[in-house]
PDB file of N, CA and C in Angstrom:
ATOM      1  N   UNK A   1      54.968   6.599   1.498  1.00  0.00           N
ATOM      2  CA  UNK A   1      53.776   6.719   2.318  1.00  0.00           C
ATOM      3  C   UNK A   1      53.502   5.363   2.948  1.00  0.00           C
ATOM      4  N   UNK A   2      53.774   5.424   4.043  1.00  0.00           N
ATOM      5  CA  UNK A   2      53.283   4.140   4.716  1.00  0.00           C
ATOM      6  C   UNK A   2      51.726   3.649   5.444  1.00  0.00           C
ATOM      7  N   UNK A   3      51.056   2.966   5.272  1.00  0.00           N
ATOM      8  CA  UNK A   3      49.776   2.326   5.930  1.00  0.00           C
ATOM      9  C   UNK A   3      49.680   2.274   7.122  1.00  0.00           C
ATOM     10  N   UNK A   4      48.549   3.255   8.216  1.00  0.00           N
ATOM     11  CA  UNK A   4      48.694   3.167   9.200  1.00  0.00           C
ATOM     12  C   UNK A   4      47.541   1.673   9.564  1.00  0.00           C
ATOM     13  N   UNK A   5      47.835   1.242  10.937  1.00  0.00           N
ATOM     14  CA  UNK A   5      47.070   0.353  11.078  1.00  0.00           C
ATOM     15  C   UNK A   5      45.823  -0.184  11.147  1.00  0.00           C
ATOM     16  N   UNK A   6      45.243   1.412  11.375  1.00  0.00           N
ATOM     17  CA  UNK A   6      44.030   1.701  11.301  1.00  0.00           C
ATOM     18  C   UNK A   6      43.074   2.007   9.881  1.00  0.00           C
ATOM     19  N   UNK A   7      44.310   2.350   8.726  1.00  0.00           N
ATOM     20  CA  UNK A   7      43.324   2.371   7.650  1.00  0.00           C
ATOM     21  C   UNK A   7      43.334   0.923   6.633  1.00  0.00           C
ATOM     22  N   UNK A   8      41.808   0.857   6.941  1.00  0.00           N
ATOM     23  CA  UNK A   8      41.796  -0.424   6.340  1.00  0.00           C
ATOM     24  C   UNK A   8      40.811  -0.769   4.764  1.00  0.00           C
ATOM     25  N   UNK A   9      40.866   0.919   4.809  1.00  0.00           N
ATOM     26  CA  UNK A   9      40.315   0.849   3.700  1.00  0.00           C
ATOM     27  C   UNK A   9      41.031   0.814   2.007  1.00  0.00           C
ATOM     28  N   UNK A  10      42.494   0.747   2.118  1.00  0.00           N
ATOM     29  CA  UNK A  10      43.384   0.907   1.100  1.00  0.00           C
ATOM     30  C   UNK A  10      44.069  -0.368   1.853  1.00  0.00           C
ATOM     31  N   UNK A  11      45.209  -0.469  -0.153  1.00  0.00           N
ATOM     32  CA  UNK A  11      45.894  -1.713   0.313  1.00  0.00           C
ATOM     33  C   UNK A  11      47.544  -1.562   0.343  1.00  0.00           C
ATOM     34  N   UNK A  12      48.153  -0.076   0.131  1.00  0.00           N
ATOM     35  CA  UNK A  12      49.102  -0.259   0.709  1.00  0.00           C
ATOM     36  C   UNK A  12      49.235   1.537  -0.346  1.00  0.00           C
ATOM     37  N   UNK A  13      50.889   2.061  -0.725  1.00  0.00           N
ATOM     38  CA  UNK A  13      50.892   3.035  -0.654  1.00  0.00           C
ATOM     39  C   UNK A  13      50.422   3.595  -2.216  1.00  0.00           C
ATOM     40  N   UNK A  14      49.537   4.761  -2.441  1.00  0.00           N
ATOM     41  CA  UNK A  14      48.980   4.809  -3.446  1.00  0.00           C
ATOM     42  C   UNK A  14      48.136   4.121  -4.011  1.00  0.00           C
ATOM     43  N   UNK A  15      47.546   3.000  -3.425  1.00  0.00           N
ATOM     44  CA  UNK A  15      45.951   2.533  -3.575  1.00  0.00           C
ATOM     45  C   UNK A  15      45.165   2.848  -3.651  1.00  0.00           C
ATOM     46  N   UNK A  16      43.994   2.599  -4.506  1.00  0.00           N
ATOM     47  CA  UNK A  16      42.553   3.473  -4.472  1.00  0.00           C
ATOM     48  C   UNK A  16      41.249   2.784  -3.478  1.00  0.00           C
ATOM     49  N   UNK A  17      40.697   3.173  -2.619  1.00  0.00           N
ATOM     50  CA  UNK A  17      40.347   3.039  -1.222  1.00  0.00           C
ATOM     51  C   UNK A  17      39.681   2.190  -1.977  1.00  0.00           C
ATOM     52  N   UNK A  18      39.415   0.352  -1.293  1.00  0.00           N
ATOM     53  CA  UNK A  18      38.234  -0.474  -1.851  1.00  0.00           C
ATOM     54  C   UNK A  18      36.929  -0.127  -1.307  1.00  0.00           C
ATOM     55  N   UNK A  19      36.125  -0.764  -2.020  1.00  0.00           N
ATOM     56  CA  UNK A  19      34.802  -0.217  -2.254  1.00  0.00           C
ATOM     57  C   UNK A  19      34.124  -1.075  -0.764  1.00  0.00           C
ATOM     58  N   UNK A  20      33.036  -0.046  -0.333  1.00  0.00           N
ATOM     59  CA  UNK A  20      32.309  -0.713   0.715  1.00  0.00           C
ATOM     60  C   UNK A  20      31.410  -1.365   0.381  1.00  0.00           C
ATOM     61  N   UNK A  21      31.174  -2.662   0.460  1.00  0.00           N
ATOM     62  CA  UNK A  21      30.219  -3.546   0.061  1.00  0.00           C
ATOM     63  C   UNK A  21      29.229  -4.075   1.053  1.00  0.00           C
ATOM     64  N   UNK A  22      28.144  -3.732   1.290  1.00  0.00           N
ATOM     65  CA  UNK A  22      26.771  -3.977   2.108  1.00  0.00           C
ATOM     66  C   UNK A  22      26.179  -4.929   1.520  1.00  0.00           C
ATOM     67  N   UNK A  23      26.630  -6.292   2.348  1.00  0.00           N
ATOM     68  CA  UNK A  23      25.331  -7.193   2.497  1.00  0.00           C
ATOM     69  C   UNK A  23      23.973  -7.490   3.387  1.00  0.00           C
ATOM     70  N   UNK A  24      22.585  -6.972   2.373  1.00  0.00           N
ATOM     71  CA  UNK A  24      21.453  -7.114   3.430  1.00  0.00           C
ATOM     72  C   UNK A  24      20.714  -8.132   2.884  1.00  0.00           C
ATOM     73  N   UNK A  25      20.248  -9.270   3.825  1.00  0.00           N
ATOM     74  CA  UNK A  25      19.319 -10.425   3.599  1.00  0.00           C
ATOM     75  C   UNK A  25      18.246  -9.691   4.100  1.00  0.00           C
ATOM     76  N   UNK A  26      17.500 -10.262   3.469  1.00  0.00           N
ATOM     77  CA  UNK A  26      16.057 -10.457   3.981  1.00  0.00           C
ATOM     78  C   UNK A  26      15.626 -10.543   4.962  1.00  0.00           C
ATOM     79  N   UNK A  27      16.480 -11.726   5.727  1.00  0.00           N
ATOM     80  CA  UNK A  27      16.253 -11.653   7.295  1.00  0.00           C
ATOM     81  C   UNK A  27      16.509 -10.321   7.787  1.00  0.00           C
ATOM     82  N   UNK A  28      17.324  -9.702   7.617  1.00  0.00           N
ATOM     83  CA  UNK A  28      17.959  -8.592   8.786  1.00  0.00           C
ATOM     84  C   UNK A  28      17.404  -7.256   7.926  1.00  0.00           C
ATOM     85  N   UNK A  29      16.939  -7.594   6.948  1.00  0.00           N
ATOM     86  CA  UNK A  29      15.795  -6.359   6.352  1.00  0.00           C
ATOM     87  C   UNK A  29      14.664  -6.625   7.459  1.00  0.00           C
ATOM     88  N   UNK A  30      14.041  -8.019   7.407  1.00  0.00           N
ATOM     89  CA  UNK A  30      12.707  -8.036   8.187  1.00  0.00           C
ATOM     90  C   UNK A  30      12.787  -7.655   9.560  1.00  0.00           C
ATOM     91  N   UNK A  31      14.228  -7.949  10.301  1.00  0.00           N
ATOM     92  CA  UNK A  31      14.288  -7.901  11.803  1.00  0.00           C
ATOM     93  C   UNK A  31      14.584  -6.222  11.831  1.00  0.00           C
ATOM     94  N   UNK A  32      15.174  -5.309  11.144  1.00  0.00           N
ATOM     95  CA  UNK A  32      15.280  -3.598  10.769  1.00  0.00           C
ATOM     96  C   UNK A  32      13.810  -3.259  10.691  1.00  0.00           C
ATOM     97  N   UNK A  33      13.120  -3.331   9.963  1.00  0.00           N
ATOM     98  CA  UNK A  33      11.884  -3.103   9.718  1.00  0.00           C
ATOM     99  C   UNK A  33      10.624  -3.097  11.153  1.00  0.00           C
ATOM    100  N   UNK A  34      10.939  -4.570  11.401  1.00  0.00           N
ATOM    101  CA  UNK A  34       9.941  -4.982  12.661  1.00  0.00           C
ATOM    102  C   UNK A  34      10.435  -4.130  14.051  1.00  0.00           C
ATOM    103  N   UNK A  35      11.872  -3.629  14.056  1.00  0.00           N
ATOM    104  CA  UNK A  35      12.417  -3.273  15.200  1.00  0.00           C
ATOM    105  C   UNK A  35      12.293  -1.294  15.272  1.00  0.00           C
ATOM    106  N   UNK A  36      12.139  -1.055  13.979  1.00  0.00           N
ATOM    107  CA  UNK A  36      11.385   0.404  13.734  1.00  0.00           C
ATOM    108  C   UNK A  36      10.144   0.711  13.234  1.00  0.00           C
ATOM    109  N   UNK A  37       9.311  -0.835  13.533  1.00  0.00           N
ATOM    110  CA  UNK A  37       7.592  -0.078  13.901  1.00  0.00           C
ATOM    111  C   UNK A  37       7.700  -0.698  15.366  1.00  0.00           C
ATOM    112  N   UNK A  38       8.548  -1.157  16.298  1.00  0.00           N
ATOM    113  CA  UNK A  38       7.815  -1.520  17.961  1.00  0.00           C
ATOM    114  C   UNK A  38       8.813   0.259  18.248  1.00  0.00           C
ATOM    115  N   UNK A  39       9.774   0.716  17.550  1.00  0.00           N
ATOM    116  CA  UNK A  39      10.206   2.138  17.767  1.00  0.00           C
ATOM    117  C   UNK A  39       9.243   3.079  18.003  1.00  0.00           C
ATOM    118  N   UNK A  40       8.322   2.748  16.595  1.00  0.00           N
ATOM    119  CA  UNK A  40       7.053   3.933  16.580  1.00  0.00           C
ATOM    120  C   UNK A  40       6.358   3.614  17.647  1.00  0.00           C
ATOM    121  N   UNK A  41       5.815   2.553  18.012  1.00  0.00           N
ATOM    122  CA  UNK A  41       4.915   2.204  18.784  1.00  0.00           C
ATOM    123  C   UNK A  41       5.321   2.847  20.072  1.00  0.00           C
ATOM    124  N   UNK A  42       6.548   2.366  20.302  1.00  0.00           N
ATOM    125  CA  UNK A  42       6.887   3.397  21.489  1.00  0.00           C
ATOM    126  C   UNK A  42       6.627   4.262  22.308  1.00  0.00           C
ATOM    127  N   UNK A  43       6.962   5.126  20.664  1.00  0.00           N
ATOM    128  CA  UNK A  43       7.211   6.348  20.369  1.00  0.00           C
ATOM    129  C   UNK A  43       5.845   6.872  20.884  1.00  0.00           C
ATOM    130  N   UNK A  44       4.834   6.448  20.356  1.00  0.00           N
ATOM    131  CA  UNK A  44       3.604   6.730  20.412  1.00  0.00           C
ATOM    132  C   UNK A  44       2.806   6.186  21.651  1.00  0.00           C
ATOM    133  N   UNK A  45       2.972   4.852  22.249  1.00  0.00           N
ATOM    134  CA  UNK A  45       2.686   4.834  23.493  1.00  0.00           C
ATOM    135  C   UNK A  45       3.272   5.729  24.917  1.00  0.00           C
ATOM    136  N   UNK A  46       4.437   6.376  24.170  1.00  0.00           N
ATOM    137  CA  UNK A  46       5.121   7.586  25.231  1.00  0.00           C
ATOM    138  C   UNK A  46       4.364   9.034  24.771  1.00  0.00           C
ATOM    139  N   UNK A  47       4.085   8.993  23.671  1.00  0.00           N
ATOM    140  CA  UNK A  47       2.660  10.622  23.262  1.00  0.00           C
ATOM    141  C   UNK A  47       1.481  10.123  24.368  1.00  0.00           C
ATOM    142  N   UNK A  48       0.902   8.600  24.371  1.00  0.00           N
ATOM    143  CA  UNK A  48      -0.428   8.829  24.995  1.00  0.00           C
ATOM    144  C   UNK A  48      -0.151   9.235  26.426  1.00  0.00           C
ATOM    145  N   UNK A  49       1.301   8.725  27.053  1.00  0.00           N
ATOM    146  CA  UNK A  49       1.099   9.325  28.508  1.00  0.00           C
ATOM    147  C   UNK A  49       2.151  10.280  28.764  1.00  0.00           C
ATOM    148  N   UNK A  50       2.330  11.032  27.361  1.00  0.00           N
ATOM    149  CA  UNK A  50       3.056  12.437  27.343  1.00  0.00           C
ATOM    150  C   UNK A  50       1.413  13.478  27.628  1.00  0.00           C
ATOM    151  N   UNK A  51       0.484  13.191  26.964  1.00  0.00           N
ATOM    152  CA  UNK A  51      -0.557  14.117  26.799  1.00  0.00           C
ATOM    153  C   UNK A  51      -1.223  14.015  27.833  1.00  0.00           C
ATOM    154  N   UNK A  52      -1.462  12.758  28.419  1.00  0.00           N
ATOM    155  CA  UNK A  52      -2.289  12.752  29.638  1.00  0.00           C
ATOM    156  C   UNK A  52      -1.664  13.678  30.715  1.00  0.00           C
ATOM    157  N   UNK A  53      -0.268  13.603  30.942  1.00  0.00           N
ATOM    158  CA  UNK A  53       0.412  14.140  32.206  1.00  0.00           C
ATOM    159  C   UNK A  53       0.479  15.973  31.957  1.00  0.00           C
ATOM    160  N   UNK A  54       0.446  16.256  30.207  1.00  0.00           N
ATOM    161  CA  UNK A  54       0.569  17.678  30.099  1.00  0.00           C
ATOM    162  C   UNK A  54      -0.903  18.298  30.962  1.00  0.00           C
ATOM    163  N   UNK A  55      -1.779  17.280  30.540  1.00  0.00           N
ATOM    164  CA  UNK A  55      -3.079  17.745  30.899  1.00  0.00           C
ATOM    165  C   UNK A  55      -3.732  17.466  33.131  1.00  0.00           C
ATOM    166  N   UNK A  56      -2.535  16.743  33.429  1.00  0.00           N
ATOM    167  CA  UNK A  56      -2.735  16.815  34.600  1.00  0.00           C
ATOM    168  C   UNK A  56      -3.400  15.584  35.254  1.00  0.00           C
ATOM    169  N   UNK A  57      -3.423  14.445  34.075  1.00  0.00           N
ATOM    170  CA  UNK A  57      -4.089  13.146  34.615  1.00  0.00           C
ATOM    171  C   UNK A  57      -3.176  11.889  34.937  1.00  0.00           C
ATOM    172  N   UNK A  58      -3.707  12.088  36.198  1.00  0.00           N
ATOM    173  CA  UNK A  58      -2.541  10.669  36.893  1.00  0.00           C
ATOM    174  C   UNK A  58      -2.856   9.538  36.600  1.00  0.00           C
ATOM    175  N   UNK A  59      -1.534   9.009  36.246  1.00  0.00           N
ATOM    176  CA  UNK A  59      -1.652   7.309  34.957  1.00  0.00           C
ATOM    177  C   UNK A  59      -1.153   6.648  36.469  1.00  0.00           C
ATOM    178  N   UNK A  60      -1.818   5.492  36.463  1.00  0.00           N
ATOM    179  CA  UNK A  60      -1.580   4.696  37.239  1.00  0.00           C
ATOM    180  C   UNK A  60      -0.659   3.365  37.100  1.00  0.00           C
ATOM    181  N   UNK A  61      -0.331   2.629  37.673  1.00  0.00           N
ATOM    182  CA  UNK A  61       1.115   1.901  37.204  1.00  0.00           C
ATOM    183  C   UNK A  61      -0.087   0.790  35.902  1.00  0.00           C
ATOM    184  N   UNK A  62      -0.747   0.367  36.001  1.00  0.00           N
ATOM    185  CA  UNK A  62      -1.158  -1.096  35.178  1.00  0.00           C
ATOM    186  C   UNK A  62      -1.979  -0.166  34.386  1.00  0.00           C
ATOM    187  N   UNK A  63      -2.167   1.029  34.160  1.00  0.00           N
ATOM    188  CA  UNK A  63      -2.737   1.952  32.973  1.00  0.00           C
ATOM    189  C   UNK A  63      -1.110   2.154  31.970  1.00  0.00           C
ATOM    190  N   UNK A  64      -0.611   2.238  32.805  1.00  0.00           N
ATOM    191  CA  UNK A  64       1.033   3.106  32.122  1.00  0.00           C
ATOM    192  C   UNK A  64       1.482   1.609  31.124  1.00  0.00           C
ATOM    193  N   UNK A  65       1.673   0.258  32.289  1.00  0.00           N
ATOM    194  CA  UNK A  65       1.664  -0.581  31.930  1.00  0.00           C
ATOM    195  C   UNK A  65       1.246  -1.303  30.605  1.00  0.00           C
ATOM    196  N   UNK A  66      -0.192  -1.417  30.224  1.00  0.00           N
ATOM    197  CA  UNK A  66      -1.178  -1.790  29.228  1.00  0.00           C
ATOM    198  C   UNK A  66      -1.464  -0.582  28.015  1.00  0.00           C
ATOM    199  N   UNK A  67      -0.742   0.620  28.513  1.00  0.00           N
ATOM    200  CA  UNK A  67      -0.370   1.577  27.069  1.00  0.00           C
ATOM    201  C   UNK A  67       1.113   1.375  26.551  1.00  0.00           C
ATOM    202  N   UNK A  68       2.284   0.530  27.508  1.00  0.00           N
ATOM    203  CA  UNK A  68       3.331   0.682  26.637  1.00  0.00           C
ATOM    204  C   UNK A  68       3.384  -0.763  26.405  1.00  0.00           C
ATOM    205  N   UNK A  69       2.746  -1.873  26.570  1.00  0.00           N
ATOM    206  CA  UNK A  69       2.797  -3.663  25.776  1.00  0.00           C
ATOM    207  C   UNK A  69       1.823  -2.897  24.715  1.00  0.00           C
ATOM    208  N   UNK A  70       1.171  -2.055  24.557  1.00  0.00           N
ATOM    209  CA  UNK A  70       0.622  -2.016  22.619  1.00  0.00           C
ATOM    210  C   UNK A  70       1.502  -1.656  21.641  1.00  0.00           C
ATOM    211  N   UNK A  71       1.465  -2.434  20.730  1.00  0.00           N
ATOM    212  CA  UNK A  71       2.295  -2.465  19.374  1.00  0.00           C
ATOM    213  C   UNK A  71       1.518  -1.783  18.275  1.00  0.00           C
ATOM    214  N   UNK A  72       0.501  -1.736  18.276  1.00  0.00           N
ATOM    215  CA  UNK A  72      -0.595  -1.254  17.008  1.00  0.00           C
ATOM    216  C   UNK A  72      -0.914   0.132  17.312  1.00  0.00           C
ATOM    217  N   UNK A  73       0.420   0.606  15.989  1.00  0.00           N
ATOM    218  CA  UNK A  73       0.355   2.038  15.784  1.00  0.00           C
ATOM    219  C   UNK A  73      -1.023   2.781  15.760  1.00  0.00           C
ATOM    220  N   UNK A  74      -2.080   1.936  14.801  1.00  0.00           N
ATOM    221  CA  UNK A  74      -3.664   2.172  14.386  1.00  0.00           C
ATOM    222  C   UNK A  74      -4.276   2.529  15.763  1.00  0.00           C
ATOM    223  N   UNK A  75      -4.389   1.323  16.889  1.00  0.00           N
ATOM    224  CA  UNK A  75      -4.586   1.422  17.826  1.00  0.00           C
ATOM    225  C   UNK A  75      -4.184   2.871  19.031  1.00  0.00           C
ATOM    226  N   UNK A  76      -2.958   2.565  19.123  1.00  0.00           N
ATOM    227  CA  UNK A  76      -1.832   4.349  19.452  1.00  0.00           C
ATOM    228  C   UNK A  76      -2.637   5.363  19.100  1.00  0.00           C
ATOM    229  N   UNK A  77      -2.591   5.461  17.734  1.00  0.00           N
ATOM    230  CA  UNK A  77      -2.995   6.723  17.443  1.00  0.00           C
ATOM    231  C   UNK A  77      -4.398   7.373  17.741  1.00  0.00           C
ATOM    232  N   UNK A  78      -5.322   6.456  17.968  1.00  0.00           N
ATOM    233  CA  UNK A  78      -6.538   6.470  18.826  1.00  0.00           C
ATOM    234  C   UNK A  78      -6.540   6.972  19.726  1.00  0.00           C
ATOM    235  N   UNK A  79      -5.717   6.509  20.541  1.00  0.00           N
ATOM    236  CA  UNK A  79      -5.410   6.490  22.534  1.00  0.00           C
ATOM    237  C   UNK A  79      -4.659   7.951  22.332  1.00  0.00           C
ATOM    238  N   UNK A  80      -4.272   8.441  21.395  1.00  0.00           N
ATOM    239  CA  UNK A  80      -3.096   9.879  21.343  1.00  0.00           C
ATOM    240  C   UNK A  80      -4.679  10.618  21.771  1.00  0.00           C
ATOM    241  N   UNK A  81      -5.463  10.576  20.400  1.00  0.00           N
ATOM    242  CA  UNK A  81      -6.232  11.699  20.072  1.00  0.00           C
ATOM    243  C   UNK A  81      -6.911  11.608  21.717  1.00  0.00           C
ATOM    244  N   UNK A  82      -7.534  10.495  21.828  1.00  0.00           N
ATOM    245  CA  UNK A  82      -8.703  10.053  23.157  1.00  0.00           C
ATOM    246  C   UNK A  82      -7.829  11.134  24.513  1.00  0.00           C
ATOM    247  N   UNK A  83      -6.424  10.804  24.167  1.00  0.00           N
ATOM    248  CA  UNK A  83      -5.828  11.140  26.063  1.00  0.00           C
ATOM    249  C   UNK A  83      -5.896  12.587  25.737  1.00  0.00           C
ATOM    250  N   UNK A  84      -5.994  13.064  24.456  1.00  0.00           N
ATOM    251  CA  UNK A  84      -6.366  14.675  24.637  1.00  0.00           C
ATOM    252  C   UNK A  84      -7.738  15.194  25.362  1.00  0.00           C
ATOM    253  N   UNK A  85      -8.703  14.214  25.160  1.00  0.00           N
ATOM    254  CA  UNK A  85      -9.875  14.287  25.582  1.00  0.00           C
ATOM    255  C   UNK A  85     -10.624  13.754  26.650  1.00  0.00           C
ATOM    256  N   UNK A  86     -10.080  12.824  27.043  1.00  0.00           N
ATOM    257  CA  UNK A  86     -11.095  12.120  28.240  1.00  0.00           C
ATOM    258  C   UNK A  86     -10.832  12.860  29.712  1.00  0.00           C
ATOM    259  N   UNK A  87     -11.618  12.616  29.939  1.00  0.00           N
ATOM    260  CA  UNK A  87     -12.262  13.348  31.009  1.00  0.00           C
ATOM    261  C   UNK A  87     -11.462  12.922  32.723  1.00  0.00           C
ATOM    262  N   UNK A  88     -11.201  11.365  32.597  1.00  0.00           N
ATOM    263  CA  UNK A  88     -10.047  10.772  33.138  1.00  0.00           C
ATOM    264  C   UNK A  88      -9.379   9.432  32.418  1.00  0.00           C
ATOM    265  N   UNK A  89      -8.337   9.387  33.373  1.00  0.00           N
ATOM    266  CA  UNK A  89      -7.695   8.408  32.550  1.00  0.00           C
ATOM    267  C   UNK A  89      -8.448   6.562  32.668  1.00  0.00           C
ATOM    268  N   UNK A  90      -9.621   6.601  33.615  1.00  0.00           N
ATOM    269  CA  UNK A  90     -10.425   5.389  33.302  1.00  0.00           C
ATOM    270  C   UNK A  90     -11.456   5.461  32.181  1.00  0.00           C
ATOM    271  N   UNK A  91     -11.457   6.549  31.651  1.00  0.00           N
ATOM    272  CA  UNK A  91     -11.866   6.591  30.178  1.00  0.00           C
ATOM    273  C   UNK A  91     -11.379   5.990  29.059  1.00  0.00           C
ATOM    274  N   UNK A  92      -9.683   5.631  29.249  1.00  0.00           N
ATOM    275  CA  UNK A  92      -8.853   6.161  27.944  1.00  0.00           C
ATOM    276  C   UNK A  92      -9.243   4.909  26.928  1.00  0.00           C
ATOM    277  N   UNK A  93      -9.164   3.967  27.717  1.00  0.00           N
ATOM    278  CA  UNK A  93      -9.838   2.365  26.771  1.00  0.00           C
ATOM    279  C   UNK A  93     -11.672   2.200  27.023  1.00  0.00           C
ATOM    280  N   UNK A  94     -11.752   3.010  26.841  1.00  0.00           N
ATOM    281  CA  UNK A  94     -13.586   2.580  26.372  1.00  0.00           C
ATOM    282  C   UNK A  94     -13.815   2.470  25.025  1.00  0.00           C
TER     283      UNK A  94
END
């Protein structure tokens, strides 16, 4: 049995595949972490002007703008419930 070049997970014929070993620091825990809550945030600054537009309210560029620079999910989730409700979209930050 010969080793193709591509498997690099054994060391030659009849080997038992070496083990995958994951190194995570701290750093690249903290930079994973920080980079899937600005995800949520997103996520959630794309709900507040998903709901406004279901409902028929035109977001204007520096409204669209100043809902997707927020990072504070707490904040988001406010502006979700509010864009279900306001009356227009110069409501949505009162």
């Amino acid at each position: 049995m010969s080793e193709s070049p591509d498997d690099r997970s054994t060391v030659g014929a009849g080997a038992r595949p070496l083990p995958t070993v994951r190194y995570r620091s701290e750093f690249t825990e903290r930079l994973e972490a920080k980079g899937e809550v600005r995800g949520e945030a997103k996520g959630r600054a794309e709900s507040v002007l998903l709901v406004l537009d279901a409902r028929g309210l035109s977001v204007d560029d520096a409204t669209r703008g100043r809902v997707m620079a927020l990072t504070d999910n707490d904040e988001l989730d406010v502006l979700v419930r509010r864009a279900a409700t306001v009356s227009s979209v110069d409501h949505l930050f009162d």
